[in-house]
Protein backbone atom coordinates (compact mmCIF):
# COMPACT_ATOMS: atom_id res chain seq x y z
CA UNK A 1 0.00 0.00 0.00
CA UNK A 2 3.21 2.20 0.96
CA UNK A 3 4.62 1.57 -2.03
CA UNK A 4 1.72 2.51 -4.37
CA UNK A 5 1.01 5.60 -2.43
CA UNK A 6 4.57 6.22 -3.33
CA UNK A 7 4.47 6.16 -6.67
CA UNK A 8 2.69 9.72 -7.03
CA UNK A 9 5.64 10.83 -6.04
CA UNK A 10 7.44 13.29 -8.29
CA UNK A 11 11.13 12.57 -7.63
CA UNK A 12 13.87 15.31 -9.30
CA UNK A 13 16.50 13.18 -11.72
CA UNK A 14 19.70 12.87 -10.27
CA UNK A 15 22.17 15.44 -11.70
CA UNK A 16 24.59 12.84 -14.49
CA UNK A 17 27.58 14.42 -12.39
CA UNK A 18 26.18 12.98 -8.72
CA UNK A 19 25.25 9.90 -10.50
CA UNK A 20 28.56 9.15 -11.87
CA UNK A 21 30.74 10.40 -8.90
CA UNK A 22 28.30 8.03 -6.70
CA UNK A 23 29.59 5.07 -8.49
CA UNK A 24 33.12 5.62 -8.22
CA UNK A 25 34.62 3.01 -6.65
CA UNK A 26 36.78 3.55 -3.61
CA UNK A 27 39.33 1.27 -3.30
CA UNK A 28 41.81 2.46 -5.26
CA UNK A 29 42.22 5.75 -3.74
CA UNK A 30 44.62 6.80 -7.09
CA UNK A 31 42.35 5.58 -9.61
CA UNK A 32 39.26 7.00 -8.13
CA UNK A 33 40.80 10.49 -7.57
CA UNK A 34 41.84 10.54 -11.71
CA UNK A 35 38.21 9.65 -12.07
CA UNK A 36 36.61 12.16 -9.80
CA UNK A 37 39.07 14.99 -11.32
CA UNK A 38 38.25 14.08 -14.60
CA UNK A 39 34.45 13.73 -13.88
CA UNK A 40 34.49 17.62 -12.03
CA UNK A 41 36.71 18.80 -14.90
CA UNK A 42 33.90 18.51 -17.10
CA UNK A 43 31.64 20.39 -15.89
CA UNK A 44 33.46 24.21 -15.75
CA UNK A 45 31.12 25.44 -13.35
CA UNK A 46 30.60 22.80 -10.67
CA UNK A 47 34.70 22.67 -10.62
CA UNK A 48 34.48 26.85 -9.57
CA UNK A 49 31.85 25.92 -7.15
CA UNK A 50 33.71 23.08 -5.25
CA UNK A 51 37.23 24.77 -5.09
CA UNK A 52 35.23 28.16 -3.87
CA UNK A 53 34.12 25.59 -1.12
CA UNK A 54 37.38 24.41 -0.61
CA UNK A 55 38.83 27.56 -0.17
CA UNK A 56 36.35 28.27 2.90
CA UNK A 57 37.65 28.46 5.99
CA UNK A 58 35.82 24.97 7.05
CA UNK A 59 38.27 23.72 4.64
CA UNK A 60 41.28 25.95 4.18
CA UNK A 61 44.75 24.63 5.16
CA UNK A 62 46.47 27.47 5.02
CA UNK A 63 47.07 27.32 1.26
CA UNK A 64 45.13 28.67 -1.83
CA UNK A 65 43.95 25.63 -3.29
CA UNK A 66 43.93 26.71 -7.43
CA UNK A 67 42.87 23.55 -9.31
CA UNK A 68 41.54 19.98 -8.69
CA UNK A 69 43.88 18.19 -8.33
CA UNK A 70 45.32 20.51 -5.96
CA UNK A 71 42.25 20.01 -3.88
CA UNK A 72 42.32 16.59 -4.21
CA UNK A 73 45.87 16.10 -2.68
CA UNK A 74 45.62 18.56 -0.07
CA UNK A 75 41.42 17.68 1.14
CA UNK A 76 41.13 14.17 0.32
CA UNK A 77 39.51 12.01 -2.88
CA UNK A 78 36.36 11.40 -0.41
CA UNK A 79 36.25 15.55 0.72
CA UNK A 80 36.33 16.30 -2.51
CA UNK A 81 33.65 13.81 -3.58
CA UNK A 82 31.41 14.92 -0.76
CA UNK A 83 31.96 18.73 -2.08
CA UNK A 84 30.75 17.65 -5.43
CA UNK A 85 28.03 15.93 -4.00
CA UNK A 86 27.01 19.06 -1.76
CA UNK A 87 26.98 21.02 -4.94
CA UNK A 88 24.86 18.39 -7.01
CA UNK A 89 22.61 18.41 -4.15
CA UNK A 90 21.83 22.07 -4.92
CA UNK A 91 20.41 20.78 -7.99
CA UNK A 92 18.37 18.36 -6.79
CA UNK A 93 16.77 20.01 -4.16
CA UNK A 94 13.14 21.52 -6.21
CA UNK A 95 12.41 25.11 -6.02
CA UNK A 96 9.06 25.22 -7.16
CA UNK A 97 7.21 25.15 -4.06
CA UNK A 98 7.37 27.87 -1.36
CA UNK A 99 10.70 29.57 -1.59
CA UNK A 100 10.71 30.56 2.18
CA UNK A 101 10.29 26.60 3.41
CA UNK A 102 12.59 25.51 0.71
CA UNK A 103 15.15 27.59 1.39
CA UNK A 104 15.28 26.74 5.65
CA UNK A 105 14.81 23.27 4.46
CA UNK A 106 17.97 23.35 2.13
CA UNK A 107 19.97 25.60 4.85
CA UNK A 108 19.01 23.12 7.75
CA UNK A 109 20.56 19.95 6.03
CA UNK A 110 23.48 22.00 5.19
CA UNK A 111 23.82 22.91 8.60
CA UNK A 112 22.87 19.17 9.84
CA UNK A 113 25.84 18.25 7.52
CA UNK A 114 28.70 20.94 8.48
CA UNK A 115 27.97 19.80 11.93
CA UNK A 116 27.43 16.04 11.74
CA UNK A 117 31.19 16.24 9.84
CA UNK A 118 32.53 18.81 13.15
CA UNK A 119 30.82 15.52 15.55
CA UNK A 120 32.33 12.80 13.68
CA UNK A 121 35.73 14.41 13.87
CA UNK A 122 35.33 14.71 17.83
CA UNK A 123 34.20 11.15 18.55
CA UNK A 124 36.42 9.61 16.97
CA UNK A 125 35.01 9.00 13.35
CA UNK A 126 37.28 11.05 11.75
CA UNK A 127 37.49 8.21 8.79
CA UNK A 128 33.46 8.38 8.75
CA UNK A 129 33.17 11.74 8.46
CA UNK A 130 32.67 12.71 4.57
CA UNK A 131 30.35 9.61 4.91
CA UNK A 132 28.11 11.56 7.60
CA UNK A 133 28.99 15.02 5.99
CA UNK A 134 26.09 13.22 3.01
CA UNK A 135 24.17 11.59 5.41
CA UNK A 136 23.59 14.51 7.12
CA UNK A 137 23.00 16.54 3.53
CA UNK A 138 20.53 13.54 2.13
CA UNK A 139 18.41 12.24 5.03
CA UNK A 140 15.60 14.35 4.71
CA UNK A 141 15.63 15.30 1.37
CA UNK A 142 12.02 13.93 1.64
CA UNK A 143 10.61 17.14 2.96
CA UNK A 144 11.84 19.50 0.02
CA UNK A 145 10.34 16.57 -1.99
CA UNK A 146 6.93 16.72 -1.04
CA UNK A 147 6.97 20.34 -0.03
CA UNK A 148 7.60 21.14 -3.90
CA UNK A 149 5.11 18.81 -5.36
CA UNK A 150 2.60 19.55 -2.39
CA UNK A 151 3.07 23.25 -1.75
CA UNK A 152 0.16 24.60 -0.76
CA UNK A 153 -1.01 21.43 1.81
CA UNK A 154 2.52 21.15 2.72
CA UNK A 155 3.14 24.76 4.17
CA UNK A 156 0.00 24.29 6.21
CA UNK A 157 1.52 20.86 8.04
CA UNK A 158 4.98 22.97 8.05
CA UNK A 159 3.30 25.68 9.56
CA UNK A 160 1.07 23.21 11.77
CA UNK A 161 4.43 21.77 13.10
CA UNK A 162 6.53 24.36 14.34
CA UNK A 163 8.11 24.42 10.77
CA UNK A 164 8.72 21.19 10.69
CA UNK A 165 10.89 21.31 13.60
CA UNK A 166 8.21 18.94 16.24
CA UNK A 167 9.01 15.98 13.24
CA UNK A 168 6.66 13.56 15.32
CA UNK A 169 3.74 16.02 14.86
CA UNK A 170 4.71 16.57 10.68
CA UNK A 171 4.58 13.32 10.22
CA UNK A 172 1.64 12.61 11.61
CA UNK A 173 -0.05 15.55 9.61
CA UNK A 174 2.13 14.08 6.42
CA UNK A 175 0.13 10.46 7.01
CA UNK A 176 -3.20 11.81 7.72
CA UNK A 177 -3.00 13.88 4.36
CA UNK A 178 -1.34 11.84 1.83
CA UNK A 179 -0.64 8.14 3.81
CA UNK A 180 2.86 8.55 3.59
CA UNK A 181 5.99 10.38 5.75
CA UNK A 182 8.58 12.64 4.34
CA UNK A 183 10.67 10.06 6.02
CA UNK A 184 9.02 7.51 3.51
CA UNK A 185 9.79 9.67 0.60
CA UNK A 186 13.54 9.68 1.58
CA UNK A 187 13.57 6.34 1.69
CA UNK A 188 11.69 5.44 -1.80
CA UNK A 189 14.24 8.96 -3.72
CA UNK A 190 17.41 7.39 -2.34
CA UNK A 191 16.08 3.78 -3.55
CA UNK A 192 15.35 4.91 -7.02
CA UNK A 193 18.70 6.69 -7.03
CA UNK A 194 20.61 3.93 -5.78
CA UNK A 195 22.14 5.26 -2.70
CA UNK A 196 24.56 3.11 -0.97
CA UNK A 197 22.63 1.41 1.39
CA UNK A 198 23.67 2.90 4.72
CA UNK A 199 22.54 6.00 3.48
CA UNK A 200 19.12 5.03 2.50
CA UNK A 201 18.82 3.13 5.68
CA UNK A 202 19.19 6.47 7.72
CA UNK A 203 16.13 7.62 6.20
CA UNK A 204 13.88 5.27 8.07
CA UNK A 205 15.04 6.24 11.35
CA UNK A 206 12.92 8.64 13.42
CA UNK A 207 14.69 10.65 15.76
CA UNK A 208 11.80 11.05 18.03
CA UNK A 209 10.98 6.96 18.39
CA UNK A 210 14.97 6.62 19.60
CA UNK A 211 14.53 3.85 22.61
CA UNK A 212 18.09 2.44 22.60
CA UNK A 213 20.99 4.96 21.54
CA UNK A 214 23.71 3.29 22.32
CA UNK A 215 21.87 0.07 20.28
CA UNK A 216 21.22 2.07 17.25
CA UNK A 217 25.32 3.56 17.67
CA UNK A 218 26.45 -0.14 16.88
CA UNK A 219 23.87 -0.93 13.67
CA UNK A 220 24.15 2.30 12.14
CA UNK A 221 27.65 3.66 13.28
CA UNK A 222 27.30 6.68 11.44
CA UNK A 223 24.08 8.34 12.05
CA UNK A 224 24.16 9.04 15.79
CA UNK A 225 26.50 12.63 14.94
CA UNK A 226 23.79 13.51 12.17
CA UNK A 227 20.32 12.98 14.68
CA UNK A 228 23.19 15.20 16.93
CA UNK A 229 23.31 17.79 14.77
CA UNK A 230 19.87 17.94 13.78
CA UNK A 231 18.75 19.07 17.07
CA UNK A 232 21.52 20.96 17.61
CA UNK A 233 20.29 22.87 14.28
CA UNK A 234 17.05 23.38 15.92
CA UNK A 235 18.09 24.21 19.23
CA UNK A 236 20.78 26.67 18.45
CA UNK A 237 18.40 29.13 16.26
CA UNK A 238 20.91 28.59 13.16
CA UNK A 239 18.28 29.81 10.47
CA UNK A 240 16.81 33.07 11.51
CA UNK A 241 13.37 31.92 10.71
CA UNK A 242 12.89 29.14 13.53
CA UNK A 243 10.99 30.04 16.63
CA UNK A 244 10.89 27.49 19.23
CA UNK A 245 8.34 27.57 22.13
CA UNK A 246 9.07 26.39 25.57
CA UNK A 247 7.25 23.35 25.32
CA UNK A 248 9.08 22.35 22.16
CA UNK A 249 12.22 23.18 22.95
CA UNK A 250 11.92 20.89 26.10
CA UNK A 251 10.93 18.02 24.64
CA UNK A 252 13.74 18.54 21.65
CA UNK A 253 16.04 19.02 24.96
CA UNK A 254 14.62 15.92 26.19
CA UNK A 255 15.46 13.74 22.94
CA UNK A 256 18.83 14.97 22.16
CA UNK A 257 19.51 13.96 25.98
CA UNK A 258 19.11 10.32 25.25
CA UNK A 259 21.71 10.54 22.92
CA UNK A 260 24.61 13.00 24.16
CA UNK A 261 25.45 9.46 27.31
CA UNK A 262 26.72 7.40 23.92
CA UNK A 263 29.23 10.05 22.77
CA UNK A 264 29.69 11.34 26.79
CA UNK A 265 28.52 14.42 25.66
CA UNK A 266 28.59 16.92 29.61
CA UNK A 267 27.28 20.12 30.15
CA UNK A 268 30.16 21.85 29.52
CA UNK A 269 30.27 19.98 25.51
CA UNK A 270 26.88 20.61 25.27
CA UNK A 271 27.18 24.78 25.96
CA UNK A 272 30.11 23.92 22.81
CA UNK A 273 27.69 22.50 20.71
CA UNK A 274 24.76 24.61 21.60
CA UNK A 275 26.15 27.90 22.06
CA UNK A 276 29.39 28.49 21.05
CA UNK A 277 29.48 26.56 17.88
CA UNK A 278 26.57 28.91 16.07
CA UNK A 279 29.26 31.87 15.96
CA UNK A 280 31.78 29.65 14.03
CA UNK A 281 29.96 28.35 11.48
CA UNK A 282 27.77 31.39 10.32
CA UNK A 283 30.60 33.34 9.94
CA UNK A 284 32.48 30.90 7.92
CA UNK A 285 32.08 31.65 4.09
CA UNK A 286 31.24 28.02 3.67
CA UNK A 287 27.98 28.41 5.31
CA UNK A 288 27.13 31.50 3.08
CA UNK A 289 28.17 30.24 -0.39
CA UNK A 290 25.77 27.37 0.58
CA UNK A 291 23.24 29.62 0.94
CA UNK A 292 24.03 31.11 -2.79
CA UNK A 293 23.91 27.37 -4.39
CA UNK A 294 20.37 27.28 -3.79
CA UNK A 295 19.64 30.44 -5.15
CA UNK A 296 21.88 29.98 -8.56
């Protein structure tokens, strides 16, 4: 019945670029960094993009990174892969639906990504990290889905929900409306796309339903810093157009408090992550160019 419901759904084609970077195999690092440069290369205008982004300071290693395979050496075949992801991404998010949600949509997985990636690096994932960087960019891609092809019903549940940001409630408005979740869409675009499973996977968790953290931490190692950074995203007041009420911010406080124990997240980490974290990234010029790919 899921799957039928499903098949209204109106999913944007994968850019050719994000398709073909997707499939490059890994395991031989020098082979797959000639085929990402030569991939890039082709298209004039995603290569300015990603080595803008990899001259941010998020990035930056103290040297003016001029070409691609400059980048490459210096970032990393997978940091580079996951910039020309982050750019395809731009693409495939719709803008035909309201430009206000779509826009805090887009910005909040950006966000969810940047800081998923800062996580990972603290807990020891440091080798998972460009991995989580996407997860963090992809999992709810479902929303800007169904919020393009269902604009006008959408912004009501958006607007019903806190924008979107008490997810138990927008899903249940989603599933009284159309029978399906914005988690469910995820799911179904990242199957049709051919995601690597892990990352399609993520997309079926609910961050809300969480029972078990430390359980969940062991069969999907890398999407504990992503549900992180998600409420950190909401907590923290990133995009200018949230407005959490005490009673939702409590009960966000109260979920992201059954996962900080796995990482042994204090007070004191917490303040970092809620607090003093915001002033980093919004001044970093990878944040705003981020916010120019979805206007270009």
């Amino acid at each position: 019945m899921l799957t039928d419901n499903l098949k209204n759904i109106e999913l944007p084609p994968m850019p050719q670029v994000a398709a073909r970077v997707m499939q490059i195999d890994e395991s031989q690092i020098s082979v797959s960094a000639e085929q990402i440069r030569n991939i890039i290369q082709a298209d004039p205008a995603l290569s300015t993009k990603i080595l803008k982004l990899a001259n941010s300071a998020f990035y930056a290693r103290g040297n003016r990174i001029t070409n691609l395979s400059q980048a490459i050496a210096l970032l990393g075949f997978k940091t580079v892969k996951g910039l020309s992801l982050l750019v395809s991404a731009a693409s495939i998010m719709p803008k035909k639906g309201n430009f206000k949600i779509m826009k805090e949509l887009w910005m909040r997985s950006v966000l969810t990504a940047l800081i998923s990636k800062i996580i990972a690096e603290r807990v020891g994932k440091d080798k998972q990290k460009d991995e989580i960087f996407m997860t963090g960019l992809l999992r709810q891609i479902g929303k800007s889905i169904m919020a393009n092809q269902y604009a006008d019903e959408y912004s009501i549940c958006f607007q019903m929900s806190a924008d979107g940001a008490d997810e138990e409630k927008l899903h249940q408005l989603e599933n009284m409306k159309w029978q399906f979740t914005s988690a469910d869409v995820s799911a179904h675009a990242m199957k049709v796309w051919n995601f690597p499973p892990e990352l399609t996977a993520s997309a079926g968790v609910l961050r809300y339903r969480i029972g078990d953290a430390a359980a969940l931490e062991k069969e999907q190692p890398m999407l504990l810093p992503v549900l992180l950074a998600e409420y950190i995203v909401l907590l923290s007041g990133y995009t200018e157009t949230l407005k959490l009420d005490a009673k939702l911010r409590d009960k966000l406080l109260v979920e992201f408090g059954k996962i900080t124990p796995v990482y042994n997240i204090d007070e004191t980490k917490k303040k970092y992550y809620l607090e003093d974290l915001r002033q980093v990234i919004t001044k970093d010029s990878f944040y705003s160019f981020c916010g120019e790919l979805f206007t270009n």
